[in-house]
Protein backbone atom coordinates (compact mmCIF):
# COMPACT_ATOMS: atom_id res chain seq x y z
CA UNK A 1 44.08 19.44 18.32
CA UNK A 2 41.02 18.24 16.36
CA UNK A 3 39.17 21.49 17.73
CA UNK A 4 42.44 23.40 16.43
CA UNK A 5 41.67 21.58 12.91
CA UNK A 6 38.50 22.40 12.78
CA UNK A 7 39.06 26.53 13.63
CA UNK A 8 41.73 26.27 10.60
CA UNK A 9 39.11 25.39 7.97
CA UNK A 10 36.34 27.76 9.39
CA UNK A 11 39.60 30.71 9.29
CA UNK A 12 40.26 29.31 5.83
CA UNK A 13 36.85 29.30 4.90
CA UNK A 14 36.08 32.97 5.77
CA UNK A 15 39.37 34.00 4.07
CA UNK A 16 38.83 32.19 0.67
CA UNK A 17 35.12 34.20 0.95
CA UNK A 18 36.68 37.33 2.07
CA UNK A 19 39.22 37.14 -0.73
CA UNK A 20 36.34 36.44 -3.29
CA UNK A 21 34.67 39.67 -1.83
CA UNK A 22 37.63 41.45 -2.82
CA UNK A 23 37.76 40.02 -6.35
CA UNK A 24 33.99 40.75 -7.69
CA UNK A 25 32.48 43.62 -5.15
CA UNK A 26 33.43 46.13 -8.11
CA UNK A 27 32.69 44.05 -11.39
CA UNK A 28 30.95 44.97 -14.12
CA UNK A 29 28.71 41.73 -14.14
CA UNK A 30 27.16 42.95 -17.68
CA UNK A 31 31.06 42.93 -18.92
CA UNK A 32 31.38 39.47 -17.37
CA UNK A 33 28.60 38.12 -19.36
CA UNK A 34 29.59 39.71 -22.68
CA UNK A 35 33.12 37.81 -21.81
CA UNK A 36 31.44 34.57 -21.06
CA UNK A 37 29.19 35.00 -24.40
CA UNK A 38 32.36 35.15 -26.57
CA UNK A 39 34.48 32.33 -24.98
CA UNK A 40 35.86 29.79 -27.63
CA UNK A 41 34.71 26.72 -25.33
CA UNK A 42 36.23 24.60 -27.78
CA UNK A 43 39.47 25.25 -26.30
CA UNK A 44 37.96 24.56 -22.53
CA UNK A 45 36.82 21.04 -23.32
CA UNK A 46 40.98 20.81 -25.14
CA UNK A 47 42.54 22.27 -21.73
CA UNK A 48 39.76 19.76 -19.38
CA UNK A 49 41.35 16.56 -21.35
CA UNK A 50 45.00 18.16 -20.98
CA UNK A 51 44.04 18.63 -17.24
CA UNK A 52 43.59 15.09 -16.79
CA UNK A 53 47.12 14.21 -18.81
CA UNK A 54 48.88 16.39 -16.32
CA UNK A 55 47.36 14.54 -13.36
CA UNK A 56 48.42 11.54 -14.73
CA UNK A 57 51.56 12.64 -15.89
CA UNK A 58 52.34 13.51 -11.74
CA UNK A 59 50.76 10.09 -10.84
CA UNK A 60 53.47 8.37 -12.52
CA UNK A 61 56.15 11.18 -10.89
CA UNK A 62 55.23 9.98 -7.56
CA UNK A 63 55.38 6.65 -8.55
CA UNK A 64 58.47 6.69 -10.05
CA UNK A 65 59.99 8.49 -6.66
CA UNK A 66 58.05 5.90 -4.45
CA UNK A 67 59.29 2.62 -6.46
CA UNK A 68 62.50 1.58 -4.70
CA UNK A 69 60.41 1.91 -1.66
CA UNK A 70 57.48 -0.27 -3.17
CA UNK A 71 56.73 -1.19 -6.78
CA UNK A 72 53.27 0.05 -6.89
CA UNK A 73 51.03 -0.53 -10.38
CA UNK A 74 50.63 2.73 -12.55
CA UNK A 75 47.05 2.15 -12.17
CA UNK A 76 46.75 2.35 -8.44
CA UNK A 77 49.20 4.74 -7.98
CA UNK A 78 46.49 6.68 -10.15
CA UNK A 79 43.66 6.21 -8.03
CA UNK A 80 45.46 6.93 -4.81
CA UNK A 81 47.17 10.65 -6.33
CA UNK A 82 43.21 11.38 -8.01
CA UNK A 83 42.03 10.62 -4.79
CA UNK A 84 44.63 13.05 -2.66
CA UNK A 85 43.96 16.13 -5.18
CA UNK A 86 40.24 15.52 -4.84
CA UNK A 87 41.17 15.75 -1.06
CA UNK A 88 43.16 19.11 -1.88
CA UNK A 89 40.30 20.57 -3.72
CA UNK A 90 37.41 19.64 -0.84
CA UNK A 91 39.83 20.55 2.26
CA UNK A 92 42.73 23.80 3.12
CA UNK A 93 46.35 23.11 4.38
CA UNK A 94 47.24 20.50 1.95
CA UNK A 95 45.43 17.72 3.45
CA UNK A 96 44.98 15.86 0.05
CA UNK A 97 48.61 15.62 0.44
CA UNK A 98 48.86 14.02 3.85
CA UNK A 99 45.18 11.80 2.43
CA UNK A 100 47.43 10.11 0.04
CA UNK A 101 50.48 9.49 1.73
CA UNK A 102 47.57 7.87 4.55
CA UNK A 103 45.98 6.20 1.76
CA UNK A 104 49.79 4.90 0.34
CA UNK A 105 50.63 3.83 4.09
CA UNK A 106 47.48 1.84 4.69
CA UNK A 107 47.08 0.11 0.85
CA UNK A 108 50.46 -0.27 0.01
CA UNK A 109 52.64 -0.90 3.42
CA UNK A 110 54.83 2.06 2.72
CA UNK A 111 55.19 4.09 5.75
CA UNK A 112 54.50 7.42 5.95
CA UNK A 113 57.69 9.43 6.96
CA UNK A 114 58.72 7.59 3.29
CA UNK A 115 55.83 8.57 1.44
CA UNK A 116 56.05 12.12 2.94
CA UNK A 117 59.97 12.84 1.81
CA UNK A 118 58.73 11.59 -1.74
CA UNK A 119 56.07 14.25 -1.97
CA UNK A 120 58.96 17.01 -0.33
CA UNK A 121 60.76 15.32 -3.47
CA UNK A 122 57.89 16.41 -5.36
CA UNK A 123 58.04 19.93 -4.13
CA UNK A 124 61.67 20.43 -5.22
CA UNK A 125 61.22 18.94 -8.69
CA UNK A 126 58.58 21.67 -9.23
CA UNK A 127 60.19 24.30 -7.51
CA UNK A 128 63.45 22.95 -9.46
CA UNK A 129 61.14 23.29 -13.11
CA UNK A 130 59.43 26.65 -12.59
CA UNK A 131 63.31 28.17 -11.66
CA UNK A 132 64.06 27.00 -15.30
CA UNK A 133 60.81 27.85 -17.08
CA UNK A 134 60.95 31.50 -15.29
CA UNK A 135 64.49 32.17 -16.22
CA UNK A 136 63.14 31.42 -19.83
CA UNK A 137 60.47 33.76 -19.77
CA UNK A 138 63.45 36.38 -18.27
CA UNK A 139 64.78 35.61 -21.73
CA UNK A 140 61.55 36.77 -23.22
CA UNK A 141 59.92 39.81 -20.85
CA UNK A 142 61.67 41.96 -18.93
CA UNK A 143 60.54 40.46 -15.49
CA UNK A 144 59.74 43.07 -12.66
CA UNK A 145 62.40 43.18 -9.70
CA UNK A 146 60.60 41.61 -7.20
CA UNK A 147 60.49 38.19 -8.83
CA UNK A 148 63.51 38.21 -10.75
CA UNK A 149 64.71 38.37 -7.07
CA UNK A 150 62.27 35.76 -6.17
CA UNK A 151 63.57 33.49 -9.05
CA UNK A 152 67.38 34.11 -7.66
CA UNK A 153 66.15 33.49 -3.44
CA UNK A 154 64.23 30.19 -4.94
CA UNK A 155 67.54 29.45 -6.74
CA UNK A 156 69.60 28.99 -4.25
CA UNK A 157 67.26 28.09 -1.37
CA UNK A 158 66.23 24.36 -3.77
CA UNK A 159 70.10 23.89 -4.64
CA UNK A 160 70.71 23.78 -0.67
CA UNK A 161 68.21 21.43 0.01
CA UNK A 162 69.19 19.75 -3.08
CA UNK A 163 72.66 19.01 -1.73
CA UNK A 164 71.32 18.52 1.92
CA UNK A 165 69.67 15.66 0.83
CA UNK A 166 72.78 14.36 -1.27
CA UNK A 167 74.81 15.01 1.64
CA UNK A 168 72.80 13.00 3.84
CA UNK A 169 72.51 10.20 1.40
CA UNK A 170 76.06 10.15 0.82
CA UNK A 171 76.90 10.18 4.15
CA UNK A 172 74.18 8.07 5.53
CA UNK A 173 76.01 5.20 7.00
CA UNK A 174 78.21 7.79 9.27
CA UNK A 175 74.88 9.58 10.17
CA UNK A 176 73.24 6.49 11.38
CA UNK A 177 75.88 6.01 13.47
CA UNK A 178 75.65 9.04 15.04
CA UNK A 179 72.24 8.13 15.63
CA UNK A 180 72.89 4.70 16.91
CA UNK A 181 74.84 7.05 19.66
CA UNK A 182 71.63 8.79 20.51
CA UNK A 183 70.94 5.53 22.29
CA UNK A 184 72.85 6.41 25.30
CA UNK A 185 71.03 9.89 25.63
CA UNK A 186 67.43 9.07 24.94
CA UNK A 187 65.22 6.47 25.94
CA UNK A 188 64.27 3.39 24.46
CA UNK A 189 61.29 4.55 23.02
CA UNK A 190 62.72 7.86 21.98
CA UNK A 191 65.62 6.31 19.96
CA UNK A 192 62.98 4.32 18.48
CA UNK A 193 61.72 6.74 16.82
CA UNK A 194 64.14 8.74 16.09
CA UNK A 195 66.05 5.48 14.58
CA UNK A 196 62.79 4.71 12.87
CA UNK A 197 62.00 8.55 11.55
CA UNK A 198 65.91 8.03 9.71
CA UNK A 199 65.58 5.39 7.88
CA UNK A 200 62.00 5.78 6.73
CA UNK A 201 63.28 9.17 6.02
CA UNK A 202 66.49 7.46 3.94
CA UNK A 203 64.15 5.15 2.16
CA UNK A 204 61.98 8.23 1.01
CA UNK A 205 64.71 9.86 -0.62
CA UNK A 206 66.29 6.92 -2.21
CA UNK A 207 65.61 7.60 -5.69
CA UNK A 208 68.49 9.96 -5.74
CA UNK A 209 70.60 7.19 -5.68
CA UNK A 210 69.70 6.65 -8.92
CA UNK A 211 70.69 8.65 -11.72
CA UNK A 212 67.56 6.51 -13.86
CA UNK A 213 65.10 7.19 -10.95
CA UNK A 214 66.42 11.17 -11.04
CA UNK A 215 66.45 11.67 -14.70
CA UNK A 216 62.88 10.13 -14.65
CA UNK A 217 61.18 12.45 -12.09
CA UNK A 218 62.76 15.59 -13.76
CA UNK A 219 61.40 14.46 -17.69
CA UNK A 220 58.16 13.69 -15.57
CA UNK A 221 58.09 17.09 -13.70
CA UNK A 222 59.00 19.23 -16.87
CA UNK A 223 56.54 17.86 -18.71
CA UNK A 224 53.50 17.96 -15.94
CA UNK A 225 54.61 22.13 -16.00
CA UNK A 226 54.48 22.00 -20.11
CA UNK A 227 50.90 20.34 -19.67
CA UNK A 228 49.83 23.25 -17.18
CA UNK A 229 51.45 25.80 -19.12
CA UNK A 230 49.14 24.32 -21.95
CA UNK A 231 45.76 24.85 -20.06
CA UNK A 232 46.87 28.36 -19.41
CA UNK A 233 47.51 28.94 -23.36
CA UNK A 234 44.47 27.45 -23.94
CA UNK A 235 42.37 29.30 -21.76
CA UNK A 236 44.07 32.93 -23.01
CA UNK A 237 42.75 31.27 -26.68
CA UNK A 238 39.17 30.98 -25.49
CA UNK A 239 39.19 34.32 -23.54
CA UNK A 240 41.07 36.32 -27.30
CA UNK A 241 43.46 37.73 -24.90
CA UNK A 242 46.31 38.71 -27.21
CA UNK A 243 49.32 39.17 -25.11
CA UNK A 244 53.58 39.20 -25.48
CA UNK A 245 55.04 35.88 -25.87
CA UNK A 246 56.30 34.32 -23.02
CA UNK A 247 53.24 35.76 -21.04
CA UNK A 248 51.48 32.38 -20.27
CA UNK A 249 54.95 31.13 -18.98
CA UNK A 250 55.25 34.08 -16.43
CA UNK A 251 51.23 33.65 -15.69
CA UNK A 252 51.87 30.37 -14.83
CA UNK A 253 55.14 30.60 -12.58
CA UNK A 254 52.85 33.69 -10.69
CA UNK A 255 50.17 31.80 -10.01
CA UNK A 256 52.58 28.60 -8.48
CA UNK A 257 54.17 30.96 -6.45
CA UNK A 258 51.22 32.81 -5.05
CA UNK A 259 49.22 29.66 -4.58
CA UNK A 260 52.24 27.35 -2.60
CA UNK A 261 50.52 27.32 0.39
CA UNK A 262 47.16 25.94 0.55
CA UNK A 263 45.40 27.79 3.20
CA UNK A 264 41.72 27.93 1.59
CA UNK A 265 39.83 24.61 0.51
CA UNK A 266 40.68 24.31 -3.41
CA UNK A 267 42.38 27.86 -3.41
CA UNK A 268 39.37 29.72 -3.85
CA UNK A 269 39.73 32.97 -3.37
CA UNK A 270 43.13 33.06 -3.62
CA UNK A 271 43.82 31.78 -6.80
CA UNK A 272 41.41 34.66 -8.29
CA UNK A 273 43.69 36.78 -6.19
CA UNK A 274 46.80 35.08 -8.32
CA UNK A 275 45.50 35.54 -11.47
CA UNK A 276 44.77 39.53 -11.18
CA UNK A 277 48.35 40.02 -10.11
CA UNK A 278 49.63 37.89 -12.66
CA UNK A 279 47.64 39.62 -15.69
CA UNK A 280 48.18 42.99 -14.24
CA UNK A 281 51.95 42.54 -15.59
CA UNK A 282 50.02 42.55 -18.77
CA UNK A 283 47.93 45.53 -18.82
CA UNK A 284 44.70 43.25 -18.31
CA UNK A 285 41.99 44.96 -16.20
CA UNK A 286 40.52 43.09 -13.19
CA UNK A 287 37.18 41.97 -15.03
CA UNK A 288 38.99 40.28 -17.56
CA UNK A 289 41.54 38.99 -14.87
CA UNK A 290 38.86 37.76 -12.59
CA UNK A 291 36.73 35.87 -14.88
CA UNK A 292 39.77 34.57 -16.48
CA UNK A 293 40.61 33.02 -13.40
CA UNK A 294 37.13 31.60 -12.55
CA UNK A 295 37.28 29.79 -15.63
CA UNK A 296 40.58 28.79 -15.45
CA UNK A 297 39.64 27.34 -12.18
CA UNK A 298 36.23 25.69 -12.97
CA UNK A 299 38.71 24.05 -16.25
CA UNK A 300 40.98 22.78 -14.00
CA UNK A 301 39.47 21.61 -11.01
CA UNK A 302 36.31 20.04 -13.14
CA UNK A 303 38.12 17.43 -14.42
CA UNK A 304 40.14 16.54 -11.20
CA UNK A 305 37.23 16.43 -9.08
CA UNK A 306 35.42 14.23 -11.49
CA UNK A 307 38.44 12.02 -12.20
CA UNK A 308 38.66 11.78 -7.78
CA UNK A 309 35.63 11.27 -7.58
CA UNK A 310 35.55 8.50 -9.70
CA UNK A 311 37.93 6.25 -7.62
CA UNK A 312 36.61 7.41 -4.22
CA UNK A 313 33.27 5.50 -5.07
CA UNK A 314 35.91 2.40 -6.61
CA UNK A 315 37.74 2.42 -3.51
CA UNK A 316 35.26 3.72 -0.75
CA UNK A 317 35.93 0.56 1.10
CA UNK A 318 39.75 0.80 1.46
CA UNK A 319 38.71 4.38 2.46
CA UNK A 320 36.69 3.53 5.12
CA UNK A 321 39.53 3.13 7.57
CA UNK A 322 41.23 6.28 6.15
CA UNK A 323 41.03 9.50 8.01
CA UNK A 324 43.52 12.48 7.35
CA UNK A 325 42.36 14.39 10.11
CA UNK A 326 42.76 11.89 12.96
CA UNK A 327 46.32 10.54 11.58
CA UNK A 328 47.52 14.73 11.73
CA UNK A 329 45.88 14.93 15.08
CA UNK A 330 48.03 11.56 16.42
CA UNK A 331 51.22 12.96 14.93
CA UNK A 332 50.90 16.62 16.66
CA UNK A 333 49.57 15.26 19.63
């Protein structure tokens, strides 16, 4: 499995570079430079501090969704989320996601199936948001087919897990006895688990319960999207891109979807890719796309990386005993 790991990020690594080959093989680099010479970087270092809010903002999501689990400070729940996006920008596959669910586990005592239904919490909140921001750009553009039928599939797909998961909180005491009666088919060890897996899985999801906790994550998760829907305004400021209203909103609900699934380290290469087909809608040719997206990169990750960075040296000691890939290798194994 660890060999398996390691052929992933190679894969990933020649993708993200293939990807990038595809991007910039036909630039005009003197075009690039003309662009770079007449960027407002005034709004750069404005959409680097908003960055930072945002990252915060999601910090205090995660704690809010983790609390009846484990009160955890808002400054250490911080450190641990800076510390899994750093881990998302250095490493494909999400593994700054499983890094600080680890990192949660080992610090704070909270086990990991918990920690890992909070962050699939996390997931639907945003998938949940970008439904409602992208049926208020449909209000605004006339959206092309393909993702107004996107926006419907999404839709429906995060109101069915939506009321899977209040199904199976409602009904939770009649599903744990159903698998208390898993104890006559599988072994002791098995039904262990299993019996285990539920209620870490029921403690995960427990902020539902609350209408406070609920109302909480969704202010928290709307307002993380308004903060990256700021860095994208910003950036289409510093570039003098002059486009329809609404445009930054679609930009940004294009590049989400295009980017869900981590499969280069940082998204490079593929979030270059994003931001072509997103401007495209837009009439904006691929130099203008492409080195919009480098620097819309560069301004986001910057600040993240820096801000990670920053409590892996504060906490390199708690880190010590914290390894993503060994813990993924364990569970698949």
């Amino acid at each position: 499995m660890t060999s398996l790991l390691k052929r992933k990020r190679l894969w990933a690594t020649v993708l993200a570079l293939v990807l990038l080959v595809w991007c910039v093989h036909d630039l005009d680099l003197q075009q690039v430079g003309q662009i770079v010479a007449r960027l407002k970087y005034g709004y750069l270092i404005w959409a680097m501090f908003v960055v930072v809010g945002v990252l915060f903002i999601r910090s205090v999501r995660w704690r809010i969704l983790v609390n009846p689990m484990k009160a955890v400070s808002g400054t250490r729940m911080f450190s641990i989320y800076s510390l899994g996006q750093l881990g998302n920008l250095l490493f494909p596959a999400g593994t700054g996601t499983a890094l600080r669910v680890l990192i949660l586990h080992k610090s704070e005592g909270v086990s990991k199936t918990g920690g890992a239904s909070t962050v699939m919490l996390e997931t639907l909140l945003d998938g949940l948001s970008l439904m409602v921001f992208l049926a208020g750009a449909s209000v605004m553009l006339v959206l092309p087919d393909w993702l107004q039928r996107g926006q419907t599939y999404g839709a429906v797909v995060i109101t069915a897990i939506f009321a899977l998961l209040v199904a199976s909180i409602a009904l939770r005491d009649r599903l744990g006895r159903k698998v208390e009666r898993l104890r006559t088919r599988l072994s002791d060890r098995w039904h262990t688990r299993v019996s285990h897996l539920w209620t870490n899985f029921q403690e995960g999801v427990s902020s539902l319960r609350s209408i406070r906790h609920l109302i909480l994550a969704l202010v928290t998760s709307f307002a993380s999207w308004l903060g990256q829907l700021a860095v994208i305004s910003l950036l289409l400021y510093a570039f003098g891109l002059v486009l329809p209203t609404g445009a930054a909103l679609v930009l940004m609900v294009m590049n989400t979807l295009l980017l869900v699934i981590p499969i280069t380290p940082g998204n490079v290469g593929t979030y270059q890719v994003a931001t072509v087909v997103g401007l495209s809608l837009f009439g904006v040719d691929k130099t203008d796309a492409v080195s919009y997206g480098i620097v819309l990169q560069a301004t986001t990750y910057v600040p993240i990386a820096c801000v990670g960075l920053y409590h892996y040296v504060r906490y390199a000691r708690t880190l010590s005993g914290v390894r993503p890939d060994k813990e993924i290798t364990e569970q698949n194994s």
